[in-house]
PDB file of N, CA and C in Angstrom:
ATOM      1  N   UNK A   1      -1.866  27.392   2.306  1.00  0.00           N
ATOM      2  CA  UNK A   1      -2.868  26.364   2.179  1.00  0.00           C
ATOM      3  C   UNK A   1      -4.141  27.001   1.619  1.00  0.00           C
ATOM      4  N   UNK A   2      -5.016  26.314   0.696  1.00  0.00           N
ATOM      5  CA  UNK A   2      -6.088  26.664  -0.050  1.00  0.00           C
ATOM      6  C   UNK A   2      -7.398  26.368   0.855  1.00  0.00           C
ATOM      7  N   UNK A   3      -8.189  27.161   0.698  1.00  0.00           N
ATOM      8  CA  UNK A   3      -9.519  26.977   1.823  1.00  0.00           C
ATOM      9  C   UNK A   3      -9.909  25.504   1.359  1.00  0.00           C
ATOM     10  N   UNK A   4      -9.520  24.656  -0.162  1.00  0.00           N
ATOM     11  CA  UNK A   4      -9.972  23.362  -0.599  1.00  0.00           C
ATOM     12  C   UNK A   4      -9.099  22.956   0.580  1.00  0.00           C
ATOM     13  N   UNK A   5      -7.517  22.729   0.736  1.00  0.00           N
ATOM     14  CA  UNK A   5      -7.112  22.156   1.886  1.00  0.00           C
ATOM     15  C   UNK A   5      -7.623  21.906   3.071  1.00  0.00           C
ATOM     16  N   UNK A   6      -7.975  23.330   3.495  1.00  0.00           N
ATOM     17  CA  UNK A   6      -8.552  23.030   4.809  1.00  0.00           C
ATOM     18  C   UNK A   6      -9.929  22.416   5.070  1.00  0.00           C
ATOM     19  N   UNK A   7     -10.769  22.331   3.961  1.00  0.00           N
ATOM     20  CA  UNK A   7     -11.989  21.544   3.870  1.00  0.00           C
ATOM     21  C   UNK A   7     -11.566  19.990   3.900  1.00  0.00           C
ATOM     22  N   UNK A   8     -10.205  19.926   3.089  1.00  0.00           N
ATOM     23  CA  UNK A   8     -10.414  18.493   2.785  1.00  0.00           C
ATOM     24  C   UNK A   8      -9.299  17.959   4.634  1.00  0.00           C
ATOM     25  N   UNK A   9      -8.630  18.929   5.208  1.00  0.00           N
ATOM     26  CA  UNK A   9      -8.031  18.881   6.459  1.00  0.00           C
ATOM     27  C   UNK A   9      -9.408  18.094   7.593  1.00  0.00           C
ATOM     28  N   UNK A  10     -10.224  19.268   7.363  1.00  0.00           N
ATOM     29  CA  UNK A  10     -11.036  19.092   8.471  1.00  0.00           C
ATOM     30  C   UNK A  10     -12.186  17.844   8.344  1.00  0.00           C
ATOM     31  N   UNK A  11     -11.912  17.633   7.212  1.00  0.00           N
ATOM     32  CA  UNK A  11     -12.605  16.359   6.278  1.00  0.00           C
ATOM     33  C   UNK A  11     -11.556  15.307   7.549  1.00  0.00           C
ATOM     34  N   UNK A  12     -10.535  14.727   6.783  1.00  0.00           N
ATOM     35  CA  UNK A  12      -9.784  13.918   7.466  1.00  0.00           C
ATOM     36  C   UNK A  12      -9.830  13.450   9.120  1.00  0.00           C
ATOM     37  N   UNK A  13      -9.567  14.865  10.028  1.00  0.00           N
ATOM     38  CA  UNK A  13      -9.287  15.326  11.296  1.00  0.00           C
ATOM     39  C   UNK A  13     -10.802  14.765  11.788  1.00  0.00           C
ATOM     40  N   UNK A  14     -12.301  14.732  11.296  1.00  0.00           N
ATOM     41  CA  UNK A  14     -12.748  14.602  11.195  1.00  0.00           C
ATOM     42  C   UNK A  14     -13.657  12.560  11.566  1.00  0.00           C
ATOM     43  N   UNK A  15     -12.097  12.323  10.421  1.00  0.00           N
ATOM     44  CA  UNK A  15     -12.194  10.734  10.360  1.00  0.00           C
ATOM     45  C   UNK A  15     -11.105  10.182  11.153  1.00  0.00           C
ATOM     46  N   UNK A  16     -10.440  10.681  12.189  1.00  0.00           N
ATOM     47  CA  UNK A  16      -9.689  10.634  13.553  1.00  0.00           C
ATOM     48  C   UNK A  16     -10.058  10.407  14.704  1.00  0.00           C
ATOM     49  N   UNK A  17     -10.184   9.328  15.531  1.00  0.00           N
ATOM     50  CA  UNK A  17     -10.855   9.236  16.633  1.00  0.00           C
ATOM     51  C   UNK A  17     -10.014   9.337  17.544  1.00  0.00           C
ATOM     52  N   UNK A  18     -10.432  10.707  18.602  1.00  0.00           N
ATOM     53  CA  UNK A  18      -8.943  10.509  20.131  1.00  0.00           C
ATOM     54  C   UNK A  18      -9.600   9.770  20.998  1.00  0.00           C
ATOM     55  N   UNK A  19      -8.975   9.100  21.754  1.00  0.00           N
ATOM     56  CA  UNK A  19      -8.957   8.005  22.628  1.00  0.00           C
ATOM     57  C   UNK A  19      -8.296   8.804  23.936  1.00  0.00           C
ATOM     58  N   UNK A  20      -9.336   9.326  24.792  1.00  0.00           N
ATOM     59  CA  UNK A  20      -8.568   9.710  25.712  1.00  0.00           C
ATOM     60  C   UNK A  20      -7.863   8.863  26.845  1.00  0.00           C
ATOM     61  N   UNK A  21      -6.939   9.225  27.431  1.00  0.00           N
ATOM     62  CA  UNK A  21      -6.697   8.466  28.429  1.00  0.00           C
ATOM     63  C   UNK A  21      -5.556   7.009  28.000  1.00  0.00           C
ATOM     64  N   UNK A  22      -5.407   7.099  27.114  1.00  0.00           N
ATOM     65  CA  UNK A  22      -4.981   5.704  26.408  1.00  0.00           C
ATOM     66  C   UNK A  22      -3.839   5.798  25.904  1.00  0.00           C
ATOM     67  N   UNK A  23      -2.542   4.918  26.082  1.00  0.00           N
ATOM     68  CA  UNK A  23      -2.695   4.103  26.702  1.00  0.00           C
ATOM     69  C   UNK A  23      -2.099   4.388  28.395  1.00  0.00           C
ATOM     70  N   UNK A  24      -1.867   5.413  28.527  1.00  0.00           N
ATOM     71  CA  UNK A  24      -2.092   5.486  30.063  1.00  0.00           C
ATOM     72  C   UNK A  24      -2.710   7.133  30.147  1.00  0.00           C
ATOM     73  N   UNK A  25      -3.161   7.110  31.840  1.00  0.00           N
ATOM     74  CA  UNK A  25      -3.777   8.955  31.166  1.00  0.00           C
ATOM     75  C   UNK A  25      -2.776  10.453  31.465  1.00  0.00           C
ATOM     76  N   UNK A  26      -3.476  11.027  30.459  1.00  0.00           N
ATOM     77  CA  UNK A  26      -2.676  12.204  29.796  1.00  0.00           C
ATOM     78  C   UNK A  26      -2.311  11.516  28.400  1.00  0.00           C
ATOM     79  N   UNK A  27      -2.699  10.592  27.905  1.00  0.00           N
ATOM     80  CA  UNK A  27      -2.578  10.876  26.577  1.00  0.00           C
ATOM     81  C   UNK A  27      -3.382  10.671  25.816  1.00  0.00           C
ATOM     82  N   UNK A  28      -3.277  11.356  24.700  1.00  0.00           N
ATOM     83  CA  UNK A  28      -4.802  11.196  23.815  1.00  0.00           C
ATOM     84  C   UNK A  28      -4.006  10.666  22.297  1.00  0.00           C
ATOM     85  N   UNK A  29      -4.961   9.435  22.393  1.00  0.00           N
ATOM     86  CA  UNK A  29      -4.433   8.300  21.275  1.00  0.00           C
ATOM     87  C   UNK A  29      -5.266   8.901  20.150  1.00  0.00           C
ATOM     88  N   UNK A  30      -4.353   9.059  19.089  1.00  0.00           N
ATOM     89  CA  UNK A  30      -5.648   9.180  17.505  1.00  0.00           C
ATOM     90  C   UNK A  30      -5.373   7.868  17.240  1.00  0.00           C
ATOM     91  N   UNK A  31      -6.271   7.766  16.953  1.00  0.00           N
ATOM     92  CA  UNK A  31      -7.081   6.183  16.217  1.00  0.00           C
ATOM     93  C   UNK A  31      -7.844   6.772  14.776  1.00  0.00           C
ATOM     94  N   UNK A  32      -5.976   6.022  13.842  1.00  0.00           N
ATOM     95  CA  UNK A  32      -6.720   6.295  12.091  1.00  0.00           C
ATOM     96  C   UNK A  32      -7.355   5.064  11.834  1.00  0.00           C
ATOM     97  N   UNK A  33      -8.137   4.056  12.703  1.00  0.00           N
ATOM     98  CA  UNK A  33      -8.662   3.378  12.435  1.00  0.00           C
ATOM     99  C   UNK A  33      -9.920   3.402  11.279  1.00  0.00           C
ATOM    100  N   UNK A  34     -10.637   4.825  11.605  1.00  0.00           N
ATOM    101  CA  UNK A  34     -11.716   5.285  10.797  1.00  0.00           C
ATOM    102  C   UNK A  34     -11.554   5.745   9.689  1.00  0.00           C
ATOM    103  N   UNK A  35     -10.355   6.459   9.591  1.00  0.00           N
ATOM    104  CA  UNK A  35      -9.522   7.195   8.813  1.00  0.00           C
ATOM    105  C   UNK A  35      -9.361   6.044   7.360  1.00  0.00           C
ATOM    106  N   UNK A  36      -8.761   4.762   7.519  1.00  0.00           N
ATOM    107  CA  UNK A  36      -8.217   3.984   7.178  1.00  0.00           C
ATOM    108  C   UNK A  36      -9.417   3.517   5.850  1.00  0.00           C
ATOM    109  N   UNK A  37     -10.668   3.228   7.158  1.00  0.00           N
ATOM    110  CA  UNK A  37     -12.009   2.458   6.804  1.00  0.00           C
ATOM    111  C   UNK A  37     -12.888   3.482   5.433  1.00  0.00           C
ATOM    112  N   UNK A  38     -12.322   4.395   5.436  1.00  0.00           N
ATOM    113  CA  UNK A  38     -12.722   5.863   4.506  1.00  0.00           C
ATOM    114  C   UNK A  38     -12.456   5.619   3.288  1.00  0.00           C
ATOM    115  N   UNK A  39     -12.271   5.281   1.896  1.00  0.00           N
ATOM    116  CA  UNK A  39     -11.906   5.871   0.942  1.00  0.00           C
ATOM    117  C   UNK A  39     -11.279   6.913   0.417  1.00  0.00           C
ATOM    118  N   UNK A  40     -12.055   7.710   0.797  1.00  0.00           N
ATOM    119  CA  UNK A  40     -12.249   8.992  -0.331  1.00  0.00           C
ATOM    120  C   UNK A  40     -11.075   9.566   1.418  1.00  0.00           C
ATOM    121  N   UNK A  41     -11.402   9.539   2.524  1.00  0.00           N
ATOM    122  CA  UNK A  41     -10.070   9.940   3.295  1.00  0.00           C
ATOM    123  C   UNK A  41      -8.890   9.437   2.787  1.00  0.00           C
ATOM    124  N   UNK A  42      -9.001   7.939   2.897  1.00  0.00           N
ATOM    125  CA  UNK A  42      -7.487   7.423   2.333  1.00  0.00           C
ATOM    126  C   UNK A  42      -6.472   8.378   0.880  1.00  0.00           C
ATOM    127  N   UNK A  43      -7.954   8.722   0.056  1.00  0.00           N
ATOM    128  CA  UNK A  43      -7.324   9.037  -1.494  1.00  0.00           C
ATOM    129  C   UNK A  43      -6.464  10.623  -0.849  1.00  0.00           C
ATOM    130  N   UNK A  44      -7.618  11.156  -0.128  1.00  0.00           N
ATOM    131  CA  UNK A  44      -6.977  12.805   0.203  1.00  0.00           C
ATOM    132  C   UNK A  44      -5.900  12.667   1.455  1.00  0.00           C
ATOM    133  N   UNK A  45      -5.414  11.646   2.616  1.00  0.00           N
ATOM    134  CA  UNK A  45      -4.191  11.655   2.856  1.00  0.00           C
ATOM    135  C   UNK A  45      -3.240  11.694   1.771  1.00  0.00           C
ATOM    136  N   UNK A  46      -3.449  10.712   1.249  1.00  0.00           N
ATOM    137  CA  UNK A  46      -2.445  10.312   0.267  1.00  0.00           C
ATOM    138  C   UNK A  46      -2.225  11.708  -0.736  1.00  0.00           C
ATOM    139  N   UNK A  47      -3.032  12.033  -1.458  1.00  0.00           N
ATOM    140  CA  UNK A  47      -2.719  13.027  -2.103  1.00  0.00           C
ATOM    141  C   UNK A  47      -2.119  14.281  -1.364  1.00  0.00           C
ATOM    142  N   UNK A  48      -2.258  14.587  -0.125  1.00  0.00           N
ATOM    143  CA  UNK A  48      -1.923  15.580   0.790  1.00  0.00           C
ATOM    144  C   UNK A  48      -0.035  15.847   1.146  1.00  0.00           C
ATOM    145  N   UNK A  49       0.020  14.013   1.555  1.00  0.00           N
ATOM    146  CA  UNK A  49       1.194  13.815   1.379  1.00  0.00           C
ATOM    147  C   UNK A  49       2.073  14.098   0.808  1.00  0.00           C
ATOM    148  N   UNK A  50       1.737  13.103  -0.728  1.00  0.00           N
ATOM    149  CA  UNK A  50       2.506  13.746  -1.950  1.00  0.00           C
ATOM    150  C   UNK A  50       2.830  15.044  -2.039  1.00  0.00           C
ATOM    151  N   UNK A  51       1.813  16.092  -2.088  1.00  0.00           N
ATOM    152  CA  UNK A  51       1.987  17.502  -2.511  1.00  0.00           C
ATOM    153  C   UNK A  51       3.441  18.054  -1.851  1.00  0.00           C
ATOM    154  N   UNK A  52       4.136  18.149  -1.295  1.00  0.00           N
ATOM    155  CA  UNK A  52       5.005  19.101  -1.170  1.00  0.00           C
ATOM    156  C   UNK A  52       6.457  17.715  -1.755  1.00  0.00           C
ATOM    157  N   UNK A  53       5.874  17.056  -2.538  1.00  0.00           N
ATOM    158  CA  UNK A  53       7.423  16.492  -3.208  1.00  0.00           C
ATOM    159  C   UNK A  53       7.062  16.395  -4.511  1.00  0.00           C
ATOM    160  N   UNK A  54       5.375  16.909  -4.799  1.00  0.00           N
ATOM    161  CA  UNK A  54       5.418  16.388  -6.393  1.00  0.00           C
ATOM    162  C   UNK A  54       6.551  17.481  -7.263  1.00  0.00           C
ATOM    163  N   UNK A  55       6.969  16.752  -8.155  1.00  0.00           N
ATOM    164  CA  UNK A  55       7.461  17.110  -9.305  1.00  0.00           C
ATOM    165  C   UNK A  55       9.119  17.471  -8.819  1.00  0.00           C
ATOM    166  N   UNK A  56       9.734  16.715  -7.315  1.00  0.00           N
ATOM    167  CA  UNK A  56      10.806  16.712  -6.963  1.00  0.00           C
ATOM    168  C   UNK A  56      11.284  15.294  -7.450  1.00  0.00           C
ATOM    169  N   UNK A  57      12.784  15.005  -7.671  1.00  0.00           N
ATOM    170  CA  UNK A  57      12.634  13.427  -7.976  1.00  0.00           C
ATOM    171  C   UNK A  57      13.332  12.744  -6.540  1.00  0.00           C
ATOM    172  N   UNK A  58      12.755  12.068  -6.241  1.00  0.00           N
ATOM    173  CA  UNK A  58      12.811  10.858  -4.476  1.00  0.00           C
ATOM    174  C   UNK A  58      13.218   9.806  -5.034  1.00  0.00           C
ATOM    175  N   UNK A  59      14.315   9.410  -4.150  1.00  0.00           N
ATOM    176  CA  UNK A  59      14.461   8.052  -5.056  1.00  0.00           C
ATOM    177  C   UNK A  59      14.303   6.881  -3.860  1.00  0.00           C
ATOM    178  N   UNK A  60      14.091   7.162  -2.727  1.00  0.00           N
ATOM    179  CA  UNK A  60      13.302   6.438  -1.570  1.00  0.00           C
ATOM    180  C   UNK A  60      12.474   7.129  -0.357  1.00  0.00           C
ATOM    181  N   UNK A  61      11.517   6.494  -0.020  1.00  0.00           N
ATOM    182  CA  UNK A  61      10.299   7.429   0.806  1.00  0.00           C
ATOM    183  C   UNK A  61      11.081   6.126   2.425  1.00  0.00           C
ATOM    184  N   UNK A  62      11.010   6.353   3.572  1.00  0.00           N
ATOM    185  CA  UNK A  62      11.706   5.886   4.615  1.00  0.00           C
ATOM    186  C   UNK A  62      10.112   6.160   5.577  1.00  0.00           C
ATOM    187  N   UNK A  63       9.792   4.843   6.266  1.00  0.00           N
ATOM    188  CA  UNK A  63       8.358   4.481   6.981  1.00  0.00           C
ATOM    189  C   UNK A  63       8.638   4.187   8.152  1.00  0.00           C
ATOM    190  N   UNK A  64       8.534   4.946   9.103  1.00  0.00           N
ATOM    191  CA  UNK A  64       8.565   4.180  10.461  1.00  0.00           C
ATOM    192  C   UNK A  64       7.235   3.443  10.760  1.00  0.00           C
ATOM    193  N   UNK A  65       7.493   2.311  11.395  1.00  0.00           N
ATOM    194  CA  UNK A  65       6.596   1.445  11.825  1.00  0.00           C
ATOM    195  C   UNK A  65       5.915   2.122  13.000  1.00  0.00           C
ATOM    196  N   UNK A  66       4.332   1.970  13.044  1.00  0.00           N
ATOM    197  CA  UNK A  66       3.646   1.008  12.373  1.00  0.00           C
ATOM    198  C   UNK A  66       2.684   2.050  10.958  1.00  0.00           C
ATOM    199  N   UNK A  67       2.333   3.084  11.651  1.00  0.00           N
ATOM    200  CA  UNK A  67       1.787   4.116  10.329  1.00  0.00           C
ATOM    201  C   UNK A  67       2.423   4.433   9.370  1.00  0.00           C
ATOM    202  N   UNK A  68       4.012   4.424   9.333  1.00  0.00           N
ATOM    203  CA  UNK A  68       4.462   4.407   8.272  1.00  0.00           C
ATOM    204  C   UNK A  68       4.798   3.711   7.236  1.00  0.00           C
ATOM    205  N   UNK A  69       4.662   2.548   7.901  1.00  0.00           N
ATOM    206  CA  UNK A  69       4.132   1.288   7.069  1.00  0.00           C
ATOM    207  C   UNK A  69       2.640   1.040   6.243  1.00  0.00           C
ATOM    208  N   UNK A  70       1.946   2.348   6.517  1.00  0.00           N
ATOM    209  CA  UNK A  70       0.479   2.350   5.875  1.00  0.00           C
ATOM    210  C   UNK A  70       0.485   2.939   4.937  1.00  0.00           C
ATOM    211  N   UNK A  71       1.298   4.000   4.909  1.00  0.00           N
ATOM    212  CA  UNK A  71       1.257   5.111   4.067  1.00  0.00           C
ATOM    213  C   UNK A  71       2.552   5.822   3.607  1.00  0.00           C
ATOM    214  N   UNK A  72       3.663   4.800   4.134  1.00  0.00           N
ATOM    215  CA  UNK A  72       4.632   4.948   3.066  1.00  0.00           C
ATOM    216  C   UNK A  72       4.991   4.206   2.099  1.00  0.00           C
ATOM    217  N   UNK A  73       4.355   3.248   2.003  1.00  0.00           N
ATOM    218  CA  UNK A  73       4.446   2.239   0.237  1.00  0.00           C
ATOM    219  C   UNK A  73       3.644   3.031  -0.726  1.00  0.00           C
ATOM    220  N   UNK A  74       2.400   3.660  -0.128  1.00  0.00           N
ATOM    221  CA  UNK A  74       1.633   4.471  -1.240  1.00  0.00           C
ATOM    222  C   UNK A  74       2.351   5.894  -1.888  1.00  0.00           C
ATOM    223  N   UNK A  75       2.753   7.016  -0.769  1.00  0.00           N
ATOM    224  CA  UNK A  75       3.605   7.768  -0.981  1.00  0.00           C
ATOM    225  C   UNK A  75       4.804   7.449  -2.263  1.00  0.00           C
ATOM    226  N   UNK A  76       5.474   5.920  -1.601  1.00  0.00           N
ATOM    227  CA  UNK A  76       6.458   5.845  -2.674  1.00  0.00           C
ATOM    228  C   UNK A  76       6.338   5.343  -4.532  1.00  0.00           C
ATOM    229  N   UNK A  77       5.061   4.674  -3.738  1.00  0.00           N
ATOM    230  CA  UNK A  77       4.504   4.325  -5.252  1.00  0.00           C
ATOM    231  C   UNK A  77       4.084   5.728  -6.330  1.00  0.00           C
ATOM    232  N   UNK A  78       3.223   6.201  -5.460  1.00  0.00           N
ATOM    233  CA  UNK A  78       3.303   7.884  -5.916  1.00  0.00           C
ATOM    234  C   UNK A  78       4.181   8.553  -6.797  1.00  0.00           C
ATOM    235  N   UNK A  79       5.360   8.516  -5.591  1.00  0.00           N
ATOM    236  CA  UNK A  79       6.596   9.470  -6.033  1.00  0.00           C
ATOM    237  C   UNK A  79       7.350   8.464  -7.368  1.00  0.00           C
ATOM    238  N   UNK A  80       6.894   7.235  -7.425  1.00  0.00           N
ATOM    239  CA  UNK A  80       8.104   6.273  -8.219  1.00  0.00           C
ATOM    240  C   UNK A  80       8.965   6.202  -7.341  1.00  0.00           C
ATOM    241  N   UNK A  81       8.851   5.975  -6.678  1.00  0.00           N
ATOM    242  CA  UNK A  81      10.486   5.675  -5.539  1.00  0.00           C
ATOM    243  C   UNK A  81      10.281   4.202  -4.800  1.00  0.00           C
ATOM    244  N   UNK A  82      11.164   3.459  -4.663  1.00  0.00           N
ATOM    245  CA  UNK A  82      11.512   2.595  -3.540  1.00  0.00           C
ATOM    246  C   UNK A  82      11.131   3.345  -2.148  1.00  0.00           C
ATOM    247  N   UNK A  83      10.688   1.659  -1.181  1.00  0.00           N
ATOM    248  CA  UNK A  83      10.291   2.031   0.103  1.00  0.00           C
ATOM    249  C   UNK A  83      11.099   1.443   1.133  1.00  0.00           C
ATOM    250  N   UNK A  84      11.449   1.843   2.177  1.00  0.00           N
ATOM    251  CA  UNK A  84      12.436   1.459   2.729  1.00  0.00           C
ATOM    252  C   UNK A  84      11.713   1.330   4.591  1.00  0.00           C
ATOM    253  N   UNK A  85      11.803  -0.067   4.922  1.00  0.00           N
ATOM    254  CA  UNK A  85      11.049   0.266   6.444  1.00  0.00           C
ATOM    255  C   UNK A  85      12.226   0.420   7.296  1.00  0.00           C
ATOM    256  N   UNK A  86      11.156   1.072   8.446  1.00  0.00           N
ATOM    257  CA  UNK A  86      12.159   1.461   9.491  1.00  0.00           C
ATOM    258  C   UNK A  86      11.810   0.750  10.874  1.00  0.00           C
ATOM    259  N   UNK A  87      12.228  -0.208  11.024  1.00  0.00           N
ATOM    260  CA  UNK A  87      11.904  -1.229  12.519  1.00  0.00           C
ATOM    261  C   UNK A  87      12.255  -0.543  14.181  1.00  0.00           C
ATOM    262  N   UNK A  88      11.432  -1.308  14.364  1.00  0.00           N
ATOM    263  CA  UNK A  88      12.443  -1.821  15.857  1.00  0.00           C
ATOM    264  C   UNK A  88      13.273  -2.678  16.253  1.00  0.00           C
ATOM    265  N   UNK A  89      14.438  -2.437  17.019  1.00  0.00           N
ATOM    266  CA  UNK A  89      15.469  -3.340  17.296  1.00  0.00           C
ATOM    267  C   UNK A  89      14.548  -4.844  17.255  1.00  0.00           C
ATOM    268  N   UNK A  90      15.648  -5.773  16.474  1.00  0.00           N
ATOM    269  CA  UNK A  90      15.238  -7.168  16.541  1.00  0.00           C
ATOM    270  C   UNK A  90      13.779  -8.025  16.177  1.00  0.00           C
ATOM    271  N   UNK A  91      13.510  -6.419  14.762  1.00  0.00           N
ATOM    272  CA  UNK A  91      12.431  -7.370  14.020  1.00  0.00           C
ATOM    273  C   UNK A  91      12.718  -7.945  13.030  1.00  0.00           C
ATOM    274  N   UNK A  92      13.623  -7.621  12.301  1.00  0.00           N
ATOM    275  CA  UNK A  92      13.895  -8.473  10.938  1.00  0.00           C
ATOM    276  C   UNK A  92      15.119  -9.392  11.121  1.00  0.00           C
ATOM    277  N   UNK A  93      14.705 -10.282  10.150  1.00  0.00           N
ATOM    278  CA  UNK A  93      15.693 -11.446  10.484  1.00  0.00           C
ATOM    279  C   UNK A  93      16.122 -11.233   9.075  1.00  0.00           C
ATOM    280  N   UNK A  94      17.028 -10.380   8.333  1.00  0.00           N
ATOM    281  CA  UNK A  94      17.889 -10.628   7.587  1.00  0.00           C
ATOM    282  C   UNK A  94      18.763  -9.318   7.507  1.00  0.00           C
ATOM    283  N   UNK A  95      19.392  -9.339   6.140  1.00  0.00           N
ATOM    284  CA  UNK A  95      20.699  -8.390   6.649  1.00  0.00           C
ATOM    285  C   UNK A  95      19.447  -6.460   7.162  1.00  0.00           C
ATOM    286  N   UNK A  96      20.474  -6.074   8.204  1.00  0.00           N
ATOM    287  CA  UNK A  96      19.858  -4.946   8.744  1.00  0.00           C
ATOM    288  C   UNK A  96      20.825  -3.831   9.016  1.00  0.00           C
ATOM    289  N   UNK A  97      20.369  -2.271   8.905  1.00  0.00           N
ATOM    290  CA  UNK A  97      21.050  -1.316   9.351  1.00  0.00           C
ATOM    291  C   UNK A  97      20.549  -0.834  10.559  1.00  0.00           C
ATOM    292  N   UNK A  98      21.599  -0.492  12.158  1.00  0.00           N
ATOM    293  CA  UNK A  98      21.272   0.160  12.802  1.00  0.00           C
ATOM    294  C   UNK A  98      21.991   1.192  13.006  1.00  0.00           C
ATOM    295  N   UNK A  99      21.450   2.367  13.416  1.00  0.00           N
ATOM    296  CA  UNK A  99      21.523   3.804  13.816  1.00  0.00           C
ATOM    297  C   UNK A  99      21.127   3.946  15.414  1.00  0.00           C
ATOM    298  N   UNK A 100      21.683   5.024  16.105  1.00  0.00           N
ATOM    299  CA  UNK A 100      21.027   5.349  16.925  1.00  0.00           C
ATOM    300  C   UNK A 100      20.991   6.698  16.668  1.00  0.00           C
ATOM    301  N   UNK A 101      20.507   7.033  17.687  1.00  0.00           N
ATOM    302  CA  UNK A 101      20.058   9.015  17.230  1.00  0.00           C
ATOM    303  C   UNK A 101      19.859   9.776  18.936  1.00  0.00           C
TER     304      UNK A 101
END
């Protein structure tokens, strides 16, 4: 990682709010709420992301709900790839794949 990384890291980490205690205690919630509200954060997640697939070819980026639903349509738009969500049991009402793991 480039000392620009870690500027633009601590930039981000920065626009992260922990929520202690929440939602029960012992845990500390990040809230990219602020994160979100940022611009110039949004542009450098996003670009952060990308970096370790640019110039690989993806032919789908896979989002778990609910953050990955924020920032995996951009990722895939990025990469040129299709986006593919990843639910919870008994949210979509049309044809569906389940897995367990």
């Amino acid at each position: 990682m480039t000392s620009i990384d870690s500027e633009v890291i601590a930039f981000l980490e920065a626009n992260i709010r922990t929520i202690p205690d929440f939602p029960k205690p012992g845990i500390q919630f990040k809230d990219i709420t602020p994160l979100l509200g940022n611009p110039e954060a949004v542009f450098h997640t996003a670009r952060l992301l990308m970096k370790p697939f640019a110039g690989q070819h993806v032919d789908f980026v896979v989002g778990m709900e609910s953050r990955g639903f924020l920032f995996g349509p951009r990722l895939a738009m990025d990469l040129h790839a299709g986006f593919i969500p990843v639910r919870k049991p008994n949210r979509l009402h049309y044809d569906t794949i389940k897995s367990d793991y």
